[in-house]
PDB file of N, CA and C in Angstrom:
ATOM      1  N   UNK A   1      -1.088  31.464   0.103  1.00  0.00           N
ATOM      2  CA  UNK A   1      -2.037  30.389  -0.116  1.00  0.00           C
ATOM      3  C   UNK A   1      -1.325  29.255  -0.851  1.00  0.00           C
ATOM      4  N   UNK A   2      -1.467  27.725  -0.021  1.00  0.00           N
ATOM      5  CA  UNK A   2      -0.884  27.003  -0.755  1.00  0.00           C
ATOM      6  C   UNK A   2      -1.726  26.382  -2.102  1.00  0.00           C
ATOM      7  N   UNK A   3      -1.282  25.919  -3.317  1.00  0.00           N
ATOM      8  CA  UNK A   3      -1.869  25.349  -4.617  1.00  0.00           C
ATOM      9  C   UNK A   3      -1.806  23.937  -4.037  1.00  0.00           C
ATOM     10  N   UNK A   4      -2.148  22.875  -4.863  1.00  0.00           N
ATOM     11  CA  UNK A   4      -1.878  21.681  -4.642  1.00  0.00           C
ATOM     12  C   UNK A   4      -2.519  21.113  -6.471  1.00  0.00           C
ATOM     13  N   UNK A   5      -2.038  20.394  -6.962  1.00  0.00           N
ATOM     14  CA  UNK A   5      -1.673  19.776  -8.029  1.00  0.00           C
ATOM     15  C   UNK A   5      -2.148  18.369  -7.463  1.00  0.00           C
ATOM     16  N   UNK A   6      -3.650  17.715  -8.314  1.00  0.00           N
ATOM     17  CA  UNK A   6      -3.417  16.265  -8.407  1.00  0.00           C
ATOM     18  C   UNK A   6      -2.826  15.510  -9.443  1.00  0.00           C
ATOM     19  N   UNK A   7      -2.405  14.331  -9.560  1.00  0.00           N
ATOM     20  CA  UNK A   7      -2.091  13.309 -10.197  1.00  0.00           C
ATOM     21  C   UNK A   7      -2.271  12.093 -10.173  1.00  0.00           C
ATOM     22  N   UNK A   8      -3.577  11.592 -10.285  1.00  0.00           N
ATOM     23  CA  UNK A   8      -3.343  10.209 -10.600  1.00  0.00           C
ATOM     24  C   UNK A   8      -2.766   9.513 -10.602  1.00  0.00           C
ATOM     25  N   UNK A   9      -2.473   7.800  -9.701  1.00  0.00           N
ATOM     26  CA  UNK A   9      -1.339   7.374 -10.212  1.00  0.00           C
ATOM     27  C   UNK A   9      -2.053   6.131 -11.025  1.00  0.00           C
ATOM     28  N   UNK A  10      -3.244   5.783 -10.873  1.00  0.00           N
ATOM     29  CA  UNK A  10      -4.089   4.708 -12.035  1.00  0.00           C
ATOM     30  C   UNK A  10      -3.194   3.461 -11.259  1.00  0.00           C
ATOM     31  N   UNK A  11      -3.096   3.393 -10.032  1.00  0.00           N
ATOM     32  CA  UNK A  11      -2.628   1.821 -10.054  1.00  0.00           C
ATOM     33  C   UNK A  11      -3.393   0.850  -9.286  1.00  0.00           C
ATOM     34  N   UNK A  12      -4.259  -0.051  -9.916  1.00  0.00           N
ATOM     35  CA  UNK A  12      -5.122  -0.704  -9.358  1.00  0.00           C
ATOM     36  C   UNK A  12      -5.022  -1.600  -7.617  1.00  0.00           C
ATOM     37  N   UNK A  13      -6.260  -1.314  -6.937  1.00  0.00           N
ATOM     38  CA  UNK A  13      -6.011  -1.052  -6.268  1.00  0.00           C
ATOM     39  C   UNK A  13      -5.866  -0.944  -4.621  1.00  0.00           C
ATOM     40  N   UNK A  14      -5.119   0.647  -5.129  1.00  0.00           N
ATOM     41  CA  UNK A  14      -4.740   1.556  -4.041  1.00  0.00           C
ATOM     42  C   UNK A  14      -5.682   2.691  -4.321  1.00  0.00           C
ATOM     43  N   UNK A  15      -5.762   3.338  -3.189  1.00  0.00           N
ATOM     44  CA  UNK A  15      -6.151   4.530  -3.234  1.00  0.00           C
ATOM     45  C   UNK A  15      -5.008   5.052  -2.195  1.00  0.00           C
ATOM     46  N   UNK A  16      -4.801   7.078  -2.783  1.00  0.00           N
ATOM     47  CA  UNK A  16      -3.932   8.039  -2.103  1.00  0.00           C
ATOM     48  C   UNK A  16      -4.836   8.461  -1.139  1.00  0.00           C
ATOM     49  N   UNK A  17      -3.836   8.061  -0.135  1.00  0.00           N
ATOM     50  CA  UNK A  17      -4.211   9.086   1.516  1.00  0.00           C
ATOM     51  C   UNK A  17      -4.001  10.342   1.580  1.00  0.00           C
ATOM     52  N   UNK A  18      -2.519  10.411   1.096  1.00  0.00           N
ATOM     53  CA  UNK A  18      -1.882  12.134   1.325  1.00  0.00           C
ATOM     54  C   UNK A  18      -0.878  12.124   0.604  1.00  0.00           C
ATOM     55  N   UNK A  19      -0.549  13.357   0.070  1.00  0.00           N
ATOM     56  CA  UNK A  19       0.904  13.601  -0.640  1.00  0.00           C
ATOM     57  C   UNK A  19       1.277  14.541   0.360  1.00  0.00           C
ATOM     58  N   UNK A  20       2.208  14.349   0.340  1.00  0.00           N
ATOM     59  CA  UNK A  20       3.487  15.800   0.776  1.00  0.00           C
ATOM     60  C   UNK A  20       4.808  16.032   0.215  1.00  0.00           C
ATOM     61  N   UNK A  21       5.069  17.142   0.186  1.00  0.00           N
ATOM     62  CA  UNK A  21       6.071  17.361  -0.554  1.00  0.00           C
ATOM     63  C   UNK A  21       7.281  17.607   0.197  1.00  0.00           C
ATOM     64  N   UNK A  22       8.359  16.940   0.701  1.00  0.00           N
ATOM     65  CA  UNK A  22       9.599  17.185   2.283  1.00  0.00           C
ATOM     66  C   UNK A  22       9.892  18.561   2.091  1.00  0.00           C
ATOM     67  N   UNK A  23      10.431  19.031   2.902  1.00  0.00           N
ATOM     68  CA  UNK A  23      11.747  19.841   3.090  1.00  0.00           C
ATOM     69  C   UNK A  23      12.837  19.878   1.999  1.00  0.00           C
ATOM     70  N   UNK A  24      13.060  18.620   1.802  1.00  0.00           N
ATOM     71  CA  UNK A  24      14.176  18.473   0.626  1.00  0.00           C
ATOM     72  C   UNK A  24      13.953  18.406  -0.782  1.00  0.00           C
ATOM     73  N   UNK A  25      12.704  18.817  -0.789  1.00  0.00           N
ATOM     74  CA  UNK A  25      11.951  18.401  -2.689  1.00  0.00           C
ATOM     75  C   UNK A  25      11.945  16.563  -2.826  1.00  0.00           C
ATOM     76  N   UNK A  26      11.431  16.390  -1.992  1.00  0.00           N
ATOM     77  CA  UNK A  26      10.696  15.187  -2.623  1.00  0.00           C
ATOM     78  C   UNK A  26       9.226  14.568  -2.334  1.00  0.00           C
ATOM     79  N   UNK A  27       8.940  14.059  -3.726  1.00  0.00           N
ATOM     80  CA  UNK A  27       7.249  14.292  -3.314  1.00  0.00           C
ATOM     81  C   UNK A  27       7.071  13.195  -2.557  1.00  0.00           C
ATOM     82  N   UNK A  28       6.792  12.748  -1.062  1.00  0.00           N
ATOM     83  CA  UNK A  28       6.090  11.321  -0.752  1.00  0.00           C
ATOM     84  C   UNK A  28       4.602  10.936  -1.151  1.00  0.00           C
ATOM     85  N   UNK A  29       4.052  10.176  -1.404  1.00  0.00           N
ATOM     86  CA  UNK A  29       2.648   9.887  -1.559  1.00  0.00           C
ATOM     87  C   UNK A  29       2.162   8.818  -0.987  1.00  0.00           C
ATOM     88  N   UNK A  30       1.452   8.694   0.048  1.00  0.00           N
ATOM     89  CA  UNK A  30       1.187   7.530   1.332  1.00  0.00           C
ATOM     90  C   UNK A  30      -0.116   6.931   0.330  1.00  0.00           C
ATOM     91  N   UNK A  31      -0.243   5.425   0.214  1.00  0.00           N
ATOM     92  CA  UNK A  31      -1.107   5.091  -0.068  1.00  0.00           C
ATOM     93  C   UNK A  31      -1.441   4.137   0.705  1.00  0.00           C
ATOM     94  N   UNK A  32      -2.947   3.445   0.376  1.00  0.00           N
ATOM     95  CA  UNK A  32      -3.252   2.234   1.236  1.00  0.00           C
ATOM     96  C   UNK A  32      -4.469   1.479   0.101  1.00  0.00           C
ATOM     97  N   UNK A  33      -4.093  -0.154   0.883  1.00  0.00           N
ATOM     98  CA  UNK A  33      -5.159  -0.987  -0.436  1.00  0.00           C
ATOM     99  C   UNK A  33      -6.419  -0.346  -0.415  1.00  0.00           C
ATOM    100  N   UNK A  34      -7.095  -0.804  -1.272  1.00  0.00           N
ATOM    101  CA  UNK A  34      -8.771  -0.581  -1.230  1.00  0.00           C
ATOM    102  C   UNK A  34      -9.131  -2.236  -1.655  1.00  0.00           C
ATOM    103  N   UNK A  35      -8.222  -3.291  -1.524  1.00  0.00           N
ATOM    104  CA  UNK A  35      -8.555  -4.537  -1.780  1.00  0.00           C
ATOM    105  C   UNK A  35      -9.018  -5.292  -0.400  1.00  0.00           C
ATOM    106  N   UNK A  36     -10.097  -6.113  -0.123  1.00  0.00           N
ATOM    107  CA  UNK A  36     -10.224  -6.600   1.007  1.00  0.00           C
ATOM    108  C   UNK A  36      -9.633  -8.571   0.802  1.00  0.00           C
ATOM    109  N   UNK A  37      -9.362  -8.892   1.506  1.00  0.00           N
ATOM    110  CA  UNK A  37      -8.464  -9.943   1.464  1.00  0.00           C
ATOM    111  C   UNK A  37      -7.154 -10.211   0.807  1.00  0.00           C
ATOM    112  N   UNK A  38      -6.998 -11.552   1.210  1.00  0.00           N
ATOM    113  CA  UNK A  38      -6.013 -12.097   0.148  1.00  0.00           C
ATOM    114  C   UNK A  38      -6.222 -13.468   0.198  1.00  0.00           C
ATOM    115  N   UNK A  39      -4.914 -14.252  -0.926  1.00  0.00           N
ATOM    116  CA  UNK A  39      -4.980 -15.553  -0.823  1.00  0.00           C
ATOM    117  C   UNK A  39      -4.197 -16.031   0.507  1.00  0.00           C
ATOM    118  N   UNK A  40      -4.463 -17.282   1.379  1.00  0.00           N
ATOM    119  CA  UNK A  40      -3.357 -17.282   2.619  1.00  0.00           C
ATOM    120  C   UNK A  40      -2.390 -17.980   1.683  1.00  0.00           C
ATOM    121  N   UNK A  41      -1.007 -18.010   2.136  1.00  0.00           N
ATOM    122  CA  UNK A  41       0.056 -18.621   1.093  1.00  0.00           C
ATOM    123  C   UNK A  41       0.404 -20.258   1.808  1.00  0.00           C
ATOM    124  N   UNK A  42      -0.090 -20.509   2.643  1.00  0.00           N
ATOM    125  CA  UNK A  42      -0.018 -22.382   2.608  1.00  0.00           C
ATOM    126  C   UNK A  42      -1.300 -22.993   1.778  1.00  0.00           C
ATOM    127  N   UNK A  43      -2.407 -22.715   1.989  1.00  0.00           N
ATOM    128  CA  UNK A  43      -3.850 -23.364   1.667  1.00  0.00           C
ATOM    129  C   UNK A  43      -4.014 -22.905   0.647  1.00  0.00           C
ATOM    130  N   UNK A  44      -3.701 -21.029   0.152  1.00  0.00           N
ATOM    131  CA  UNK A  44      -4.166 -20.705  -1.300  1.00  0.00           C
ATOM    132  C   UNK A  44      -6.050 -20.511  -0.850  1.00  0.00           C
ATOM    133  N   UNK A  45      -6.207 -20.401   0.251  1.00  0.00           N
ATOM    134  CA  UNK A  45      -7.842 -20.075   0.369  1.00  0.00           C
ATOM    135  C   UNK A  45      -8.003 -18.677   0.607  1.00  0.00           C
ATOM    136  N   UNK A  46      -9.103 -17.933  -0.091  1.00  0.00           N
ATOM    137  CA  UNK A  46      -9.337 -16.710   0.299  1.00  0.00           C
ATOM    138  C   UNK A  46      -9.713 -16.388   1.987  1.00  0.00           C
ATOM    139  N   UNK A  47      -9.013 -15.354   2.401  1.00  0.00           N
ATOM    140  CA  UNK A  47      -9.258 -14.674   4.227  1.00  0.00           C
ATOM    141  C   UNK A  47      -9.489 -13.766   3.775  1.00  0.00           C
ATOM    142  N   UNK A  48     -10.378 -13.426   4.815  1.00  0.00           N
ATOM    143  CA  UNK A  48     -10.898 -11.909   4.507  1.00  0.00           C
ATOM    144  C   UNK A  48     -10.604 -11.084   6.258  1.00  0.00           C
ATOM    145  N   UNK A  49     -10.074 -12.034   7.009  1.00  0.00           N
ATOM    146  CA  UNK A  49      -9.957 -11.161   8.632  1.00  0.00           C
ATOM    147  C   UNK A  49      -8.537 -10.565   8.561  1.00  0.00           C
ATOM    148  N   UNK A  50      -8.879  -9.441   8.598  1.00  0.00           N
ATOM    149  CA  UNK A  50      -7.669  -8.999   8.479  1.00  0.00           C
ATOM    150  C   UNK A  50      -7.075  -8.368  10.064  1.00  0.00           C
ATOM    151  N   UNK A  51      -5.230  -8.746   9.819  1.00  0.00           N
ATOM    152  CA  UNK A  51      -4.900  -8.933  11.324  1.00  0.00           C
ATOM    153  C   UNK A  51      -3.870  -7.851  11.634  1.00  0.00           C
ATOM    154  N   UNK A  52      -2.952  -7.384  10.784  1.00  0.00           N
ATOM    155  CA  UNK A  52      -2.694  -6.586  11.466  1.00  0.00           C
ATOM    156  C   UNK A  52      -1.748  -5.507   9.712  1.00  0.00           C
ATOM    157  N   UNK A  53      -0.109  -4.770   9.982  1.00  0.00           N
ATOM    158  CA  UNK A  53      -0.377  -3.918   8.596  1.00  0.00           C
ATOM    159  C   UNK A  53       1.357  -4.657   8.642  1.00  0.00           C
ATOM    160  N   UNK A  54       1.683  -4.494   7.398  1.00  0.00           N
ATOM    161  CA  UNK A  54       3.035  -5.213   7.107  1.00  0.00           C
ATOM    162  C   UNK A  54       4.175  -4.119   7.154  1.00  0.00           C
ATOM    163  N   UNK A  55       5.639  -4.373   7.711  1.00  0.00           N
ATOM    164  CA  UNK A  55       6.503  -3.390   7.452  1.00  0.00           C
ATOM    165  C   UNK A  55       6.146  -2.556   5.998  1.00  0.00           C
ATOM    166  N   UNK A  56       6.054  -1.149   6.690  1.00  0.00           N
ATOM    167  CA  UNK A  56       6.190   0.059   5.105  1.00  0.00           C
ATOM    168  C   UNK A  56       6.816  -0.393   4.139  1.00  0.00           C
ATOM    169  N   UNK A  57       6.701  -0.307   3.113  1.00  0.00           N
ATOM    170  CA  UNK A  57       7.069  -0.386   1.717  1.00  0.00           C
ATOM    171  C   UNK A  57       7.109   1.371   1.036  1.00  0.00           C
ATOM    172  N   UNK A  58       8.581   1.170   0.778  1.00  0.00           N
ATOM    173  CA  UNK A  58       9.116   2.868   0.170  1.00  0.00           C
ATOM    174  C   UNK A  58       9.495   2.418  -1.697  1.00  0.00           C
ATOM    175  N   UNK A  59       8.324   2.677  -2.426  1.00  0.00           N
ATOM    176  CA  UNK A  59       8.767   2.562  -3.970  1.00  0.00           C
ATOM    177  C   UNK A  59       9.027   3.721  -4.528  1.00  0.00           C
ATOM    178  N   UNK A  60      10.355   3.764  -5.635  1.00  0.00           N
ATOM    179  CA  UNK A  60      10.706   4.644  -6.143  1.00  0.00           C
ATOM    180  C   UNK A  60       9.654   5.203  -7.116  1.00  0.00           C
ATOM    181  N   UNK A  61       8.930   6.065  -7.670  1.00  0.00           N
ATOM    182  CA  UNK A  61       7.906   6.234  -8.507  1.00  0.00           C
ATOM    183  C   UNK A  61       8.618   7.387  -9.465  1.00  0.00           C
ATOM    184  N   UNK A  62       8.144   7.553 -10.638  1.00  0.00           N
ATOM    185  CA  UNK A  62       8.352   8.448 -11.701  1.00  0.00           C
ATOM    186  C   UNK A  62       8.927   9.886 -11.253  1.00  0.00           C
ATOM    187  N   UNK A  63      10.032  10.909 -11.080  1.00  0.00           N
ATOM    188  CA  UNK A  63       9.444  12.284 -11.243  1.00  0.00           C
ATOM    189  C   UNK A  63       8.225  12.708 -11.208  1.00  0.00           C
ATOM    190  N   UNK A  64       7.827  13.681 -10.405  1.00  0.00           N
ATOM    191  CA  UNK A  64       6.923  14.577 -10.283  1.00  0.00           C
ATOM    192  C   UNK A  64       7.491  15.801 -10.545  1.00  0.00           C
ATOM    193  N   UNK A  65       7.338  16.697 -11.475  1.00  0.00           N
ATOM    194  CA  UNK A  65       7.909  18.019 -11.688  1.00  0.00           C
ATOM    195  C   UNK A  65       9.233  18.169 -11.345  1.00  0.00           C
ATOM    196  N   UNK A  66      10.209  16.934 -12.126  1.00  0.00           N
ATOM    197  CA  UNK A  66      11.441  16.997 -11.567  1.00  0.00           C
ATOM    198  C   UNK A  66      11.727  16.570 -10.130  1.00  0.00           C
ATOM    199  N   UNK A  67      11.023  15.929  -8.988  1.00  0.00           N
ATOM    200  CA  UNK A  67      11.326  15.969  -7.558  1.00  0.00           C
ATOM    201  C   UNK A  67      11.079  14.425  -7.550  1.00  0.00           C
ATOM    202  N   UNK A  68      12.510  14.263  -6.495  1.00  0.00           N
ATOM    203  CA  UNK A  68      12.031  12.739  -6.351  1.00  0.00           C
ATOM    204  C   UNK A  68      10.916  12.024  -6.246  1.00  0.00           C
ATOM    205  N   UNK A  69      10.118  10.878  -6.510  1.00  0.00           N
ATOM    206  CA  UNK A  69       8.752  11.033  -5.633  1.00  0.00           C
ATOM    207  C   UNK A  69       8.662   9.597  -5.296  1.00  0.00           C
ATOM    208  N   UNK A  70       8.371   9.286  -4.575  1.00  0.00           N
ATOM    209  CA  UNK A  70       8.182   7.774  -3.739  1.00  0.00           C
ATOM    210  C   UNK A  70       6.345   7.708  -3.201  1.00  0.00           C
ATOM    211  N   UNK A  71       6.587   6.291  -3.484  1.00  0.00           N
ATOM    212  CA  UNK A  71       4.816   6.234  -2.848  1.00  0.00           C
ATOM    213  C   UNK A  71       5.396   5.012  -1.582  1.00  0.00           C
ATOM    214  N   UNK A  72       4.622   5.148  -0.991  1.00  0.00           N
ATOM    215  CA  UNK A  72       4.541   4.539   0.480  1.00  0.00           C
ATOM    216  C   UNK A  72       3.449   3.631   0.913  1.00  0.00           C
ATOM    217  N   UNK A  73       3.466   2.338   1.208  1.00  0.00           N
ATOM    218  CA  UNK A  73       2.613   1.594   1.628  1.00  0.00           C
ATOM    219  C   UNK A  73       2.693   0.504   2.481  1.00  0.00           C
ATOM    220  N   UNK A  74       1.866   0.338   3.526  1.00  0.00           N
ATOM    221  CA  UNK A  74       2.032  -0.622   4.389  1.00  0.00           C
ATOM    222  C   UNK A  74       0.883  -1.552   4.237  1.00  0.00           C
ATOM    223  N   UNK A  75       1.639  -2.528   3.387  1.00  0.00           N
ATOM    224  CA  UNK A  75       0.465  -3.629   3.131  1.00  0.00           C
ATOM    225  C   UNK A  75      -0.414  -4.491   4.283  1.00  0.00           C
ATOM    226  N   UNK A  76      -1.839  -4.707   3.823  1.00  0.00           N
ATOM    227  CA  UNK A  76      -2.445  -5.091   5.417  1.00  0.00           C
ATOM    228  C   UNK A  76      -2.133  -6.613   5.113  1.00  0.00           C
ATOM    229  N   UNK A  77      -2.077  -6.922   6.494  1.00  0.00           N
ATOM    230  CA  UNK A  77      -1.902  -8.554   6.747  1.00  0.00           C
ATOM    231  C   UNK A  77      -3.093  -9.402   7.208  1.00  0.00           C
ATOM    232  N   UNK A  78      -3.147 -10.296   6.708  1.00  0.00           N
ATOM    233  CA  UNK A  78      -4.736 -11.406   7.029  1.00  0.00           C
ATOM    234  C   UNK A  78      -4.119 -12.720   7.815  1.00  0.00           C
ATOM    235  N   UNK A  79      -5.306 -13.201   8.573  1.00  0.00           N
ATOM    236  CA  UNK A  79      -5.124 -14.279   9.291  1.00  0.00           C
ATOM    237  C   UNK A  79      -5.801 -15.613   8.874  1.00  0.00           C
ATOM    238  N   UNK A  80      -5.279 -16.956   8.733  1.00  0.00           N
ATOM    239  CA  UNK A  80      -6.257 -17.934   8.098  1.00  0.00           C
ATOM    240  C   UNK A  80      -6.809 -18.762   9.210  1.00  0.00           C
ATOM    241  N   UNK A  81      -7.885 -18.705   9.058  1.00  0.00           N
ATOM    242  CA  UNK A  81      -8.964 -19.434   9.946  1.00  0.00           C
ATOM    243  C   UNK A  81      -8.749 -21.018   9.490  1.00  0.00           C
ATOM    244  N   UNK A  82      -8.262 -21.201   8.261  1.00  0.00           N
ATOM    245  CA  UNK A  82      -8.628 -22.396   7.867  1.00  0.00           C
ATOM    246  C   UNK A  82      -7.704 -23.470   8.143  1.00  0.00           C
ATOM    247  N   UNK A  83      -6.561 -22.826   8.172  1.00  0.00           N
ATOM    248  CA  UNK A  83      -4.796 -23.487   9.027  1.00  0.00           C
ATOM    249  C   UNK A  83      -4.630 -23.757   9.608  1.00  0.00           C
ATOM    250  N   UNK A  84      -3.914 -24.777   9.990  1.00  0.00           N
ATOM    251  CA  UNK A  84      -3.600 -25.402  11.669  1.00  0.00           C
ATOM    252  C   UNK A  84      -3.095 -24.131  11.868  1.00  0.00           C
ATOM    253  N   UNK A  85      -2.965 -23.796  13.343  1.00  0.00           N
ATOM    254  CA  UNK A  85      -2.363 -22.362  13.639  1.00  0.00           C
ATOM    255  C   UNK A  85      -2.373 -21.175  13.646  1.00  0.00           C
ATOM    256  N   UNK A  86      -3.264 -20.897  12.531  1.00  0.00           N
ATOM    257  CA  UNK A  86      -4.092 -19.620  11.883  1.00  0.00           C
ATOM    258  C   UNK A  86      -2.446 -18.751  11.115  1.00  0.00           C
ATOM    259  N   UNK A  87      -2.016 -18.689  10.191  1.00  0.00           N
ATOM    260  CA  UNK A  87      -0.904 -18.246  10.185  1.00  0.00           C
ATOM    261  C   UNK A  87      -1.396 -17.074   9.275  1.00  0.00           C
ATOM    262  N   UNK A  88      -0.322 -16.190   9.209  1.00  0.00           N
ATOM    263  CA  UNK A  88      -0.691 -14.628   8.506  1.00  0.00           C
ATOM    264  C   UNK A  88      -0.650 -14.982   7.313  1.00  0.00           C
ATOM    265  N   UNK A  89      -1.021 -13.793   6.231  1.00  0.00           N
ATOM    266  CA  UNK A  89       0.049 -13.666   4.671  1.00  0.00           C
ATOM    267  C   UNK A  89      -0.152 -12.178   4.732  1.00  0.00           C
ATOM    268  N   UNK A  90       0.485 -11.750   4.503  1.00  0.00           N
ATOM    269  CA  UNK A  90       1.293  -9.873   3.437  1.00  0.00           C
ATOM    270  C   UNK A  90      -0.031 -10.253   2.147  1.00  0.00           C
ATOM    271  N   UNK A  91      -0.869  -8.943   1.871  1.00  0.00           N
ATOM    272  CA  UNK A  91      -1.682  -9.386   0.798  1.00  0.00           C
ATOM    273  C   UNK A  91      -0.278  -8.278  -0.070  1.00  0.00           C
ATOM    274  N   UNK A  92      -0.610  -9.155  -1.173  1.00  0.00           N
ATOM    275  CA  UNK A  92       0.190  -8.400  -2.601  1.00  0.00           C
ATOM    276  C   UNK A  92      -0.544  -8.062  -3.310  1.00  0.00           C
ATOM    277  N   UNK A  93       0.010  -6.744  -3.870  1.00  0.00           N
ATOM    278  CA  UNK A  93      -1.042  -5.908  -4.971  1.00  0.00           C
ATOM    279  C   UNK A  93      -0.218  -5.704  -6.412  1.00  0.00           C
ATOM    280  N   UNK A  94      -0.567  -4.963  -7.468  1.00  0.00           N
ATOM    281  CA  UNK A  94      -0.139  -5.326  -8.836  1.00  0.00           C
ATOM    282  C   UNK A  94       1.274  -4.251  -8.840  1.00  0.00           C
TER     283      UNK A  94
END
């Protein structure tokens, strides 16, 4: 029977999808926003349509019981209605 151990990571937010732990001892932890929009980065106006998810992002995170541990995220991308062109932005989180 497998155990499983939570941990919190308190980082505003995100919420955890899944942990797993590899083959090789290291913990991954997939997360995803729980923020809806962003600012677009020409206009600075809030979008809320969101268009598509940004190359993965692999951050090094603290030890977990000694094992490497990385959290994982593919930030979602928004489209601006308000732009000539409608152009994207990468929303950024803290």
């Amino acid at each position: 029977m497998a155990e499983y151990v939570t941990i919190p990571l308190d980082i505003e937010g995100i919420k955890v999808d899944r942990v797993e732990v590899t083959g090789n001892g290291e913990v991954h932890i997939h997360v995803s926003s729980t923020v809806n929009g962003t600012r677009c980065h020409q206009c600075g106006r809030n979008t809320h349509r969101r268009y598509d998810e940004g190359r993965e992002i692999k951050l090094r995170h603290l030890p977990i019981l000694g094992m490497p541990t990385y959290i994982f995220l593919k930030p979602p991308r928004y489209i601006c209605d308000d732009c000539p062109g409608n152009p994207t932005t990468t929303q950024h989180l803290p």
